[in-house]
Protein backbone atom coordinates (compact mmCIF):
# COMPACT_ATOMS: atom_id res chain seq x y z
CA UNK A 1 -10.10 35.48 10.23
CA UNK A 2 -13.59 37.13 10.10
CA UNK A 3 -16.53 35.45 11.74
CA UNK A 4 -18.61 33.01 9.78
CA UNK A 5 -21.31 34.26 7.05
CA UNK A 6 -25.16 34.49 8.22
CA UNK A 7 -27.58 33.33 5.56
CA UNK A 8 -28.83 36.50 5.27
CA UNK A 9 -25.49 37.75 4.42
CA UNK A 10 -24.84 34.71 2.10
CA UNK A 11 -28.09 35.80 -0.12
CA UNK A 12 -26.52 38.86 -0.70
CA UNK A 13 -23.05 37.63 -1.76
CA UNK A 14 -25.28 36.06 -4.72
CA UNK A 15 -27.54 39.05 -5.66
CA UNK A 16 -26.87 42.24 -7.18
CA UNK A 17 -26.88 44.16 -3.86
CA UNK A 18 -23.73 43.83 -2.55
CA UNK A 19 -20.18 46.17 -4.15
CA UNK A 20 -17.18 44.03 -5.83
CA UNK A 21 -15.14 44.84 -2.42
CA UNK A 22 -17.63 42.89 -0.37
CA UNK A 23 -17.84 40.12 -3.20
CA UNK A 24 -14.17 39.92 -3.07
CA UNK A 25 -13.78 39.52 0.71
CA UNK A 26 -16.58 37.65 1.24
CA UNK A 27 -15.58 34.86 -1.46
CA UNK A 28 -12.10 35.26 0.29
CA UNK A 29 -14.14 33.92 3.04
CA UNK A 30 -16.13 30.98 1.45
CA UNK A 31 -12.94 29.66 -0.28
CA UNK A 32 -11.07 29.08 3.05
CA UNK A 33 -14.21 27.85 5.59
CA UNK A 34 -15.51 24.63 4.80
CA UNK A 35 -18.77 25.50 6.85
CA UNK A 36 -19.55 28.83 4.76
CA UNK A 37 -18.82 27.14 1.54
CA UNK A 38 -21.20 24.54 2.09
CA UNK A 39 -23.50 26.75 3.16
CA UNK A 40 -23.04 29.00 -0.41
CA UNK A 41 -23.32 25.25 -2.02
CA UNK A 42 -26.77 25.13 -0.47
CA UNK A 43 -27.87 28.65 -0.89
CA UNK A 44 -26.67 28.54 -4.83
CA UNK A 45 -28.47 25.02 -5.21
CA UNK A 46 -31.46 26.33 -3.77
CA UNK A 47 -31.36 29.60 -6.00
CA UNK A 48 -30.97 27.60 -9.03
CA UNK A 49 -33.91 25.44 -8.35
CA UNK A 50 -36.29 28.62 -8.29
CA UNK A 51 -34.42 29.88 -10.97
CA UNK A 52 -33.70 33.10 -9.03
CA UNK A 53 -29.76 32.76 -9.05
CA UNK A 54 -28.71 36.31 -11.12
CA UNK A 55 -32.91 36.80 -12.09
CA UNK A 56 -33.64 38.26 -15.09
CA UNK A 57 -35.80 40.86 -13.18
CA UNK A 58 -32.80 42.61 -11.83
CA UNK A 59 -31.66 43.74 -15.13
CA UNK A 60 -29.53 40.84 -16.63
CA UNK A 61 -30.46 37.55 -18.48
CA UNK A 62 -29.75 34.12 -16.71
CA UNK A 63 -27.17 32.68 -19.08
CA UNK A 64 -24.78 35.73 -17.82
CA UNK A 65 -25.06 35.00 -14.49
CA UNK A 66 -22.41 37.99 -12.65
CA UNK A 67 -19.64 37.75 -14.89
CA UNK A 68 -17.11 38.02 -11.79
CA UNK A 69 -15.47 35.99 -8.89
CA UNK A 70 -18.97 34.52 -8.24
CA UNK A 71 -18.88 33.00 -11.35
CA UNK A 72 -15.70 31.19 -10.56
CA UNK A 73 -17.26 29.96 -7.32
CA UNK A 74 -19.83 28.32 -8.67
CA UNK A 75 -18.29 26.66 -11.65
CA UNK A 76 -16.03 25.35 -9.10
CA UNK A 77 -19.11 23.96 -7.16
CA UNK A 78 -20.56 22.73 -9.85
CA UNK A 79 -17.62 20.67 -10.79
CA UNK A 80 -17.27 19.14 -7.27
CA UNK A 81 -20.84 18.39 -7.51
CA UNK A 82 -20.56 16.31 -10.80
CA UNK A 83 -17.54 14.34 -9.41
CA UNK A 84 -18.95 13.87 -6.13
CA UNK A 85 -22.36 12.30 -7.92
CA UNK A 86 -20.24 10.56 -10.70
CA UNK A 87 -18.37 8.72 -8.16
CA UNK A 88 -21.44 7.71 -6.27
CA UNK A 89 -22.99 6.42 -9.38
CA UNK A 90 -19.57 4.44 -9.76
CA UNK A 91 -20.22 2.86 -6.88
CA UNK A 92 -23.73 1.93 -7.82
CA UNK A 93 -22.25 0.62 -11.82
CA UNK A 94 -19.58 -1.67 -9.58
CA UNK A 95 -21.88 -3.03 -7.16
CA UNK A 96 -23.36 -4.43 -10.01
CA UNK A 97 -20.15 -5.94 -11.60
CA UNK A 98 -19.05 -6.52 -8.30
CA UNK A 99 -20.81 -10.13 -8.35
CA UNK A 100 -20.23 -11.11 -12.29
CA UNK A 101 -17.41 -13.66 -13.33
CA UNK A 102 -14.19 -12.08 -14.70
CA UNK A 103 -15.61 -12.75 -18.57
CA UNK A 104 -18.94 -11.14 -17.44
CA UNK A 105 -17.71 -8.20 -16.07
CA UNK A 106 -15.16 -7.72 -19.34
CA UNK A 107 -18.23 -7.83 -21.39
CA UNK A 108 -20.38 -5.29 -19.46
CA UNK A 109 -16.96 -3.05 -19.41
CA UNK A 110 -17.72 -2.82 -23.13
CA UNK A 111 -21.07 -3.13 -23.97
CA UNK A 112 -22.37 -0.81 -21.74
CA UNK A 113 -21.80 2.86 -22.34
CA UNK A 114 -23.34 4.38 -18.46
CA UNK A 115 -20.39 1.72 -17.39
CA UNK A 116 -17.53 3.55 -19.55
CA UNK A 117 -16.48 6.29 -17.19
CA UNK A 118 -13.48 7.42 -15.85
CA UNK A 119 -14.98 7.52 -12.35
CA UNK A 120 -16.11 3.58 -12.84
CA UNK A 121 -12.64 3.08 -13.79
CA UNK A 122 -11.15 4.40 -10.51
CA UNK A 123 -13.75 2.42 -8.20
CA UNK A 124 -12.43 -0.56 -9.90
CA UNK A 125 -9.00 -0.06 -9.67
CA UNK A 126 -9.29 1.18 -5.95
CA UNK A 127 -11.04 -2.41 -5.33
CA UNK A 128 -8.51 -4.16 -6.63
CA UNK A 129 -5.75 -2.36 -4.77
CA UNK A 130 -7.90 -3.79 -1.54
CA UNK A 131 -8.52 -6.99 -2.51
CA UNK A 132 -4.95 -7.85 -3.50
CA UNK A 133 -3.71 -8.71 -0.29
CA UNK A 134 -6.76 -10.99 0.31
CA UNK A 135 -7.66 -12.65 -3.29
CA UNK A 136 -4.62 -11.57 -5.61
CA UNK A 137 -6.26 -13.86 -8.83
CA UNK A 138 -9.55 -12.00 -8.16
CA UNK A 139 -7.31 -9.01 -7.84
CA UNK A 140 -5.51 -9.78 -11.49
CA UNK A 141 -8.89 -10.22 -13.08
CA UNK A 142 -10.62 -6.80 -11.77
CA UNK A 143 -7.60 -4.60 -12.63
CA UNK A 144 -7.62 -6.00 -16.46
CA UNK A 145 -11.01 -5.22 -16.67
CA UNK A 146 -10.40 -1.77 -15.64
CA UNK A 147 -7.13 -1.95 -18.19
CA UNK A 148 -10.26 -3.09 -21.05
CA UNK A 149 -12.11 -0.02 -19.80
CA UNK A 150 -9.94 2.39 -20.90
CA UNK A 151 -9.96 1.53 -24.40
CA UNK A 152 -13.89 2.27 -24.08
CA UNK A 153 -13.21 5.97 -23.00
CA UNK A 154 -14.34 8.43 -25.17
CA UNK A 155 -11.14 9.83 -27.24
CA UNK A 156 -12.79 13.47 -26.87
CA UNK A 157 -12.70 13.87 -23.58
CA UNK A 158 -9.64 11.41 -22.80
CA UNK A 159 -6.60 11.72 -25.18
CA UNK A 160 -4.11 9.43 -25.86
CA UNK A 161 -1.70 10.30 -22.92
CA UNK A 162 -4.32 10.52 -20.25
CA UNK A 163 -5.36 6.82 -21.28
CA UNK A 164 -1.81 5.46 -20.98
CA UNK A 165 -1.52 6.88 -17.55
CA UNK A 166 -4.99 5.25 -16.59
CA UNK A 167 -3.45 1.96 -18.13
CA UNK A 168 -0.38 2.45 -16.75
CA UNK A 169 -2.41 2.59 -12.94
CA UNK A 170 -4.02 -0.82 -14.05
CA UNK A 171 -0.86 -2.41 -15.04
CA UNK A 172 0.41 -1.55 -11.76
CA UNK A 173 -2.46 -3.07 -9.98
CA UNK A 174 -1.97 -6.32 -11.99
CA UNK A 175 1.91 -6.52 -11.40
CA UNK A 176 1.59 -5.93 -7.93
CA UNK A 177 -1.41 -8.92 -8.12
CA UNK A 178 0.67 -11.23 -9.65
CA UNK A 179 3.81 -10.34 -6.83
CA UNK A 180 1.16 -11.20 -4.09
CA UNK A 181 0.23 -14.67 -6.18
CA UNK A 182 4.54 -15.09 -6.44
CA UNK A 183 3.86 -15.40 -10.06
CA UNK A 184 7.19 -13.61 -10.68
CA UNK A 185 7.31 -13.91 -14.67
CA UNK A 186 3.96 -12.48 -15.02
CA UNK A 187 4.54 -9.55 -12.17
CA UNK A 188 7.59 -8.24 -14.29
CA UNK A 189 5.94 -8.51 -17.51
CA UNK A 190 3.04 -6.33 -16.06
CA UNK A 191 5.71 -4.25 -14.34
CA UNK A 192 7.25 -3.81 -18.27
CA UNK A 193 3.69 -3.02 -19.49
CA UNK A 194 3.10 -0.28 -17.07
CA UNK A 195 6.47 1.37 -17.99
CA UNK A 196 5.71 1.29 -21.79
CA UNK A 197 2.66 3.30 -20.69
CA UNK A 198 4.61 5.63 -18.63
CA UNK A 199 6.90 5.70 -21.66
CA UNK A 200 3.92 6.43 -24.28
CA UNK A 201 1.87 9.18 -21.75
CA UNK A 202 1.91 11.77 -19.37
CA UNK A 203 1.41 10.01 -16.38
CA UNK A 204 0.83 11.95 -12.85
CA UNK A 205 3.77 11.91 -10.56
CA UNK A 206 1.07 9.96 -8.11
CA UNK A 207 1.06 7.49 -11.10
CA UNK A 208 4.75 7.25 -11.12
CA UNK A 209 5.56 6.74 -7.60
CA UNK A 210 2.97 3.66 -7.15
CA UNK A 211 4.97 2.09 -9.81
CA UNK A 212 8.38 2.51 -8.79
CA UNK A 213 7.04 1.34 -5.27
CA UNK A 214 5.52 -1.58 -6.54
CA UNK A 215 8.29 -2.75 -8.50
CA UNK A 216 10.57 -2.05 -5.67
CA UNK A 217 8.13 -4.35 -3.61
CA UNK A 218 8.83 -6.99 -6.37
CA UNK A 219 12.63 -6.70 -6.98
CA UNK A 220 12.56 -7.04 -2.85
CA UNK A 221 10.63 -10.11 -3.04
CA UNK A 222 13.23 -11.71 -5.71
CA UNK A 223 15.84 -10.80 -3.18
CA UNK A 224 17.33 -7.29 -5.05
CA UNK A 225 17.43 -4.94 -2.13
CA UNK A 226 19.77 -3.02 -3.27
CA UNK A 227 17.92 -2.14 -6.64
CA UNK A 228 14.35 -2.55 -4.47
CA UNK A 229 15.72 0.38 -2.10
CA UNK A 230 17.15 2.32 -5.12
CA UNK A 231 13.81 2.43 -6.55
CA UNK A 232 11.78 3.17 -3.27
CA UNK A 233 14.22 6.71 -2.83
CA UNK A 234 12.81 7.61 -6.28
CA UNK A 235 9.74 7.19 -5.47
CA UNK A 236 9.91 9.01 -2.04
CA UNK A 237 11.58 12.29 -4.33
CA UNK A 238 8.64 11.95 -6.24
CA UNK A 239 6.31 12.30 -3.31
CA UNK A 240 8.12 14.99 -1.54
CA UNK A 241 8.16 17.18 -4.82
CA UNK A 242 4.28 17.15 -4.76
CA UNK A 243 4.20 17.33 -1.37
CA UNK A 244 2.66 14.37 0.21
CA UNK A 245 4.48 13.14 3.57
CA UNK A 246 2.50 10.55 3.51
CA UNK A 247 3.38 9.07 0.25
CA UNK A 248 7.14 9.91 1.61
CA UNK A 249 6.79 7.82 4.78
CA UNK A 250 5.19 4.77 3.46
CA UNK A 251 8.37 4.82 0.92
CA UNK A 252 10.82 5.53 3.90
CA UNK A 253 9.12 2.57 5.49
CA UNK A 254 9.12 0.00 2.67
CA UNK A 255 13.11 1.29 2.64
CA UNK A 256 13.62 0.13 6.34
CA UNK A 257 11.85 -3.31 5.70
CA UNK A 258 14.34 -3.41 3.15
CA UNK A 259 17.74 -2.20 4.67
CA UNK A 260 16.41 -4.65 7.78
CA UNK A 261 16.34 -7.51 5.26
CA UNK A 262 19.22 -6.68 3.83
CA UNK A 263 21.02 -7.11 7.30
CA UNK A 264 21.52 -3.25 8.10
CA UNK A 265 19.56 -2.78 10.96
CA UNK A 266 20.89 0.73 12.07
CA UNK A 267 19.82 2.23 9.03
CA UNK A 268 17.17 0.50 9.14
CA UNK A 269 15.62 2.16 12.18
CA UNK A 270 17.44 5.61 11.50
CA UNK A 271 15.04 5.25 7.76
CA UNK A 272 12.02 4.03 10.01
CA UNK A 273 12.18 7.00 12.95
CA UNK A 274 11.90 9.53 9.82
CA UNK A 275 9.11 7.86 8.23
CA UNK A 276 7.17 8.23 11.66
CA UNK A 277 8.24 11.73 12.49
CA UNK A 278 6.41 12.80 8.83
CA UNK A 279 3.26 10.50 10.28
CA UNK A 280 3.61 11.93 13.75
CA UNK A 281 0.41 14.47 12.81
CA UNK A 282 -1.35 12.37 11.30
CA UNK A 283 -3.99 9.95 12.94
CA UNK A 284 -5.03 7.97 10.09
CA UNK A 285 -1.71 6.34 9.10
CA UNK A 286 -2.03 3.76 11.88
CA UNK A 287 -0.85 0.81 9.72
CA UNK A 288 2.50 2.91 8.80
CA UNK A 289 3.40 3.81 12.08
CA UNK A 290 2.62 0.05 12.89
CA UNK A 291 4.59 -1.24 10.36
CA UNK A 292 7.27 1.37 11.28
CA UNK A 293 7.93 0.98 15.14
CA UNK A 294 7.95 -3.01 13.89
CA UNK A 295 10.68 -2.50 12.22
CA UNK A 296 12.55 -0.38 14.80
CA UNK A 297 11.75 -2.76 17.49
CA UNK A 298 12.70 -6.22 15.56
CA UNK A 299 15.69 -4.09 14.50
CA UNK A 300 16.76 -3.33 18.23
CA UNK A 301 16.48 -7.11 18.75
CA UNK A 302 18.43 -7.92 15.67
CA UNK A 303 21.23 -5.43 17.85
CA UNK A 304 21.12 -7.02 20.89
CA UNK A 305 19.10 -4.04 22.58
CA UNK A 306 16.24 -5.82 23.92
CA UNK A 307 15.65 -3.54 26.75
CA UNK A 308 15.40 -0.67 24.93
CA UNK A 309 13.14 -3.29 22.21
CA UNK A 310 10.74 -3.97 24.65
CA UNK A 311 10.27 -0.34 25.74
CA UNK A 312 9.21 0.27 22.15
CA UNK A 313 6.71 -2.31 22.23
CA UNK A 314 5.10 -1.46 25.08
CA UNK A 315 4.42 1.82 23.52
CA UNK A 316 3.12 0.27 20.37
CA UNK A 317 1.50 -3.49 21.14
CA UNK A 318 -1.63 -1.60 20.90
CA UNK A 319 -1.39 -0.58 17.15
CA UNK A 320 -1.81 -4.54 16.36
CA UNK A 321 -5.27 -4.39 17.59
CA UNK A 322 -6.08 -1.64 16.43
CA UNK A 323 -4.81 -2.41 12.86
CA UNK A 324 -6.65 -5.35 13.31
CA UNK A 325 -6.55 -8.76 10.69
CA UNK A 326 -5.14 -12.52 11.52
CA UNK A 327 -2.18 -11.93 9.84
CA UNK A 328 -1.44 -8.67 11.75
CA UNK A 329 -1.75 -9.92 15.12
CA UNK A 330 0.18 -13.27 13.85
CA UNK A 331 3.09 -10.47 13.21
CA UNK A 332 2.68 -9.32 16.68
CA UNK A 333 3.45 -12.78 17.99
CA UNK A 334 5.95 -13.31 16.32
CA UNK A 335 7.54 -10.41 17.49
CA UNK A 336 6.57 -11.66 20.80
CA UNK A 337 8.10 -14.49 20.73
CA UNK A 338 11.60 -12.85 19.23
CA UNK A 339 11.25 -10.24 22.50
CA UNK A 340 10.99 -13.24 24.94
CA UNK A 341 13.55 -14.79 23.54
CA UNK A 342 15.95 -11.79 23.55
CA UNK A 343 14.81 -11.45 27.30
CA UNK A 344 16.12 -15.19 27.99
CA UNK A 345 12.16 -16.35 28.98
CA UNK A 346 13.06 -19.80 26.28
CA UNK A 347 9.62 -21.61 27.45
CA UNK A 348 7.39 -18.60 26.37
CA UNK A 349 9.16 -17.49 23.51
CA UNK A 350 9.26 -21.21 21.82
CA UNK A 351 5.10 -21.17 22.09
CA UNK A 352 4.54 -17.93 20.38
CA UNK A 353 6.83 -18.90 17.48
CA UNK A 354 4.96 -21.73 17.66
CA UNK A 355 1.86 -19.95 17.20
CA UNK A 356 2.84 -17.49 14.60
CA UNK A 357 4.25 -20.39 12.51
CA UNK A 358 1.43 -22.36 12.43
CA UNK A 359 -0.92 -19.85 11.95
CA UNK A 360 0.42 -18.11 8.94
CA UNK A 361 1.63 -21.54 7.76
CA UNK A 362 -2.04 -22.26 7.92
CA UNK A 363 -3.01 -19.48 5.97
CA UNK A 364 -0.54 -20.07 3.22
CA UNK A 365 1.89 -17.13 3.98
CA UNK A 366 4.76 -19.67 2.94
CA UNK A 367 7.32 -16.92 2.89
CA UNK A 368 6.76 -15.47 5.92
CA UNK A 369 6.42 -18.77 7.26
CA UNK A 370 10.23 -19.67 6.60
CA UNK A 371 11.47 -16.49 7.56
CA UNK A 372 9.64 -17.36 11.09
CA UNK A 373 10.82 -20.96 11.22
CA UNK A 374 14.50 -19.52 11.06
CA UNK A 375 13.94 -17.19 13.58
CA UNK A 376 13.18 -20.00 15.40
CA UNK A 377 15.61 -22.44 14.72
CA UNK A 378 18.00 -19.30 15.46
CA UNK A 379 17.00 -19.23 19.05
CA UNK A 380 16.68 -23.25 19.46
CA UNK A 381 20.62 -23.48 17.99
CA UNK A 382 21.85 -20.30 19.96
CA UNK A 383 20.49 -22.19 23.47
CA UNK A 384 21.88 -25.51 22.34
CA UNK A 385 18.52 -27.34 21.54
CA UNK A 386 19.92 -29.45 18.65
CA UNK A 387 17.27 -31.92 18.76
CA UNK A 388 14.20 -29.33 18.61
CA UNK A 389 16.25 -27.14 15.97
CA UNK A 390 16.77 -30.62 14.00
CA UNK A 391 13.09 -31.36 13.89
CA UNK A 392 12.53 -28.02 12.84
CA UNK A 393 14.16 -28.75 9.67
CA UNK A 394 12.49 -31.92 9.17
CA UNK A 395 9.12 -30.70 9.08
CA UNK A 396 10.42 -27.48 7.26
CA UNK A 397 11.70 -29.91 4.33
CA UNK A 398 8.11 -31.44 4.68
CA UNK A 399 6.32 -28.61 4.27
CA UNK A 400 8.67 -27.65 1.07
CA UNK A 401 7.43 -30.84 -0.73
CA UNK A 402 4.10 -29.93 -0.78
CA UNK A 403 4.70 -25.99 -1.29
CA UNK A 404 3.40 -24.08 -4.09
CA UNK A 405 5.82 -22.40 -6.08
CA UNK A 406 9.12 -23.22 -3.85
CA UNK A 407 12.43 -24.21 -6.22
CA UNK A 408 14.14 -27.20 -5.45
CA UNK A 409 16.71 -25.63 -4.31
CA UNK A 410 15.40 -23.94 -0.81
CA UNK A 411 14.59 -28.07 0.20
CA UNK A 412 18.44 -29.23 -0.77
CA UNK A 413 19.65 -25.88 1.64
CA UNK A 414 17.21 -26.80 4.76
CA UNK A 415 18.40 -30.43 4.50
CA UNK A 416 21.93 -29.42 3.99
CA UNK A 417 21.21 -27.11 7.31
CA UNK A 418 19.67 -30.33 8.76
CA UNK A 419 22.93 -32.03 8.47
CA UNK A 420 24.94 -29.85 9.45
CA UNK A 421 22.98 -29.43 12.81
CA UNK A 422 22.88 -33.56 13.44
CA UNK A 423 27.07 -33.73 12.82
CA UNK A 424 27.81 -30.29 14.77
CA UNK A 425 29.44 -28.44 12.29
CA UNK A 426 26.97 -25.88 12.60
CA UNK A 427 28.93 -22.14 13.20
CA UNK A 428 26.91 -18.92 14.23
CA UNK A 429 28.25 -17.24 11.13
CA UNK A 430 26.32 -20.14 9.44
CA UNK A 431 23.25 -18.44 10.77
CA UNK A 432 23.86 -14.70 9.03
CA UNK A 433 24.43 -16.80 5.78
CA UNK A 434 21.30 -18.74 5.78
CA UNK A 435 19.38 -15.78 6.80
CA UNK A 436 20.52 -13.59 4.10
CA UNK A 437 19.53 -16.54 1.66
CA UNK A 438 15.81 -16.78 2.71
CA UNK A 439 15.71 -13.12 2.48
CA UNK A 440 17.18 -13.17 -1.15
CA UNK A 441 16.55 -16.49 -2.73
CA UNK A 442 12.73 -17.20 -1.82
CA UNK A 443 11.38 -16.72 -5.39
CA UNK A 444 14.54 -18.13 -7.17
CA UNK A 445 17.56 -20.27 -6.34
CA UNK A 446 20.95 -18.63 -5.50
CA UNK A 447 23.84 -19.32 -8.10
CA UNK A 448 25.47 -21.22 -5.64
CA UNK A 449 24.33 -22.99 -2.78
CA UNK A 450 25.50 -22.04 0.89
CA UNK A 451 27.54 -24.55 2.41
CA UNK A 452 27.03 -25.17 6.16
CA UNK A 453 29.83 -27.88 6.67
CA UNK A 454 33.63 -26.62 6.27
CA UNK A 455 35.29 -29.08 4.53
């Protein structure tokens, strides 16, 4: 590769004074080195300020400019410029909606024309996709106002099909919203929105992948893992044809989470070891890999290869600081607590699970929060402590009565688990059963109930 471009040299490039062979290599050049295309950025901006790109004094008008490659180059400058400014005036138009009430912000959406732009669009719907996790409602209410803005587009420059893929990524946002509230109904009723989109446009195959993965996330959340993991391989086809290993890994990984729930823990860490050998390059994916080697190492546990578990951890307890976030390092605890208790250290491993069930219990994780508590009472039953594992249930069926959105159902199968543990008829095979019910029955009962007790 040649040696970068002087300015001198670079002044030259954009007068009449140099053959088409040197244009040719030279742009060659620009295209592939970051440092010499900014510096032709600067040198063309300048030029055009004192009106002296292409002057009219070397023999040819302004308006034609070179009517070669050069030309290319700088409409392609040009239109990086415009996107790079319009998205830093989108940031500007939502830190200004940023603050209004949900009925506010609709109205500015379409009342104000600066605010109707595609780039204002995409800020929105990239805040919502942050603030999900935190404030799903506030979530909902951002990603319908981008969904409003799209009707405000101008038809010119944004046909029909290009608006139902922009609806189609704020439908997404919304179902994925109301899957983080556990407002089921309304997730798969934005979920069947977003596909009539899909349906109507031409979406991007970005476009369709985020929707297949976020229904998968929802049809794993109503206990469908088989249909969840169905739709997460579609989605990972769909990032491998565009080539993004990212986009490949993150499904591979939702996969594992999934085959691990769904009690197949090899495959689960076979699916989890190729997600991280596509992130192996790449240092920004720390969350995936964390997420990952998670799943691998509560998947060695879940095999009775603690050693080998713990090895793993070593190598990755670090991630959970680095990822950072209450909830993260409350993962990490648990996980803790599941290693000690693999290990046979009882007295440690009962105060982490402690502390990971009370803290996301605390922060209204309620899901999680059972799937912890039976990780618990698995190790309490497993060492014999019937009278810890029996107030476990107790103030398990407590906490039901006062959960939001938990079916009768889950209390009636914790108190039928209660009795079976007070008149030892409790089995170990009991344990796989109940397990596999959490996993699948959170959101909505089971048609039958499991039965702990053989009669």
């Amino acid at each position: 590769m040649r040696s970068h471009i002087s300015t001198d040299e670079m002044m030259r490039v954009f007068s009449y004074g140099v053959t088409a062979a040197e244009v040719s290599d030279s742009l060659a050049h620009i295209v592939a080195c970051p440092k010499c295309w900014d510096l032709a950025a600067e040198i063309i901006a300048d030029l055009k300020k004192s009106k002296d790109l292409v002057p009219a004094r070397r023999g040819r008008p302004p308006e034609w400019r070179f009517q070669d490659d050069r030309d290319a180059l700088i409409v392609l400058m040009e239109i990086e410029e415009r996107q790079s400014v319009g998205a830093l005036r989108a940031k500007g138009w939502w830190a200004e909606l940023r603050d209004l009430s949900p009925r506010d912000q609709a109205e500015k959406v379409s009342s104000v024309a600066a605010v109707q732009k595609k780039e204002v669009f995409e800020e929105i719907v990239q805040e919502a996709k942050h603030l999900g996790p935190i404030d799903p409602f506030a979530a909902e209410h951002l990603a319908m106002s981008a969904h409003l803005l799209v009707d405000r587009l101008p038809a010119s420059e944004f046909p029909g099909r290009v608006k139902e893929g922009l609806r189609l990524s704020a439908m997404t946002v919304v179902a994925n919203s109301r899957r983080l509230a556990s407002n089921w109904t309304g997730a798969l009723s934005a979920i069947s929105e977003a596909q009539r989109c899909q349906a109507r446009g031409q979406p991007s195959t970005t476009e369709r992948a985020y929707l297949l993965s976020i229904h998968a996330s929802l049809l794993c959340d109503l206990g469908q893992l088989d249909e969840s993991i169905s739709l997460v391989i579609q989605a990972a086809g769909l990032y491998q044809s565009i080539g993004d290993p990212k986009g490949v890994a993150a499904m591979k990984v939702q996969a594992s989470d999934a085959l691990y729930g769904a009690g197949k823990a090899d495959e689960a860490i076979k699916m989890a070891e190729d997600a991280l050998a596509l992130l192996s390059s790449d240092s920004e994916a720390v969350r995936l890999k964390l997420l990952a080697r998670s799943i691998i190492i509560e998947s060695m546990v879940a095999l009775g290869r603690p050693t080998a578990a713990r090895r793993r951890y070593e190598a990755t307890k670090h991630l959970y600081h680095e990822v950072g976030g209450r909830l993260t390092l409350l993962r990490g605890e648990y996980l803790e607590a599941k290693l000690l208790d693999a290990l046979g250290h009882a007295r440690e491993s009962e105060k982490l699970f402690r502390k990971a069930i009370d803290g996301v219990t605390e922060m209204e994780v309620y899901r999680l929060s059972f799937l912890f508590r039976f990780a618990f009472f698995e190790s309490l039953f497993k060492r014999d402590a019937l009278g810890k594992a029996a107030r476990l249930c107790e103030e398990s069926i407590e906490l039901l009565q006062i959960t939001k959105g938990s079916h009768a159902q889950m209390s009636q199968v914790w108190k039928d688990l209660l009795a079976a543990v007070k008149a030892e008829g409790l089995k170990e095979y009991h344990l796989a059963i109940m397990r596999d019910y959490l996993v699948r029955h959170w959101a909505a009962p089971a048609p039958r109930v499991p039965v702990f007790i053989e009669v």
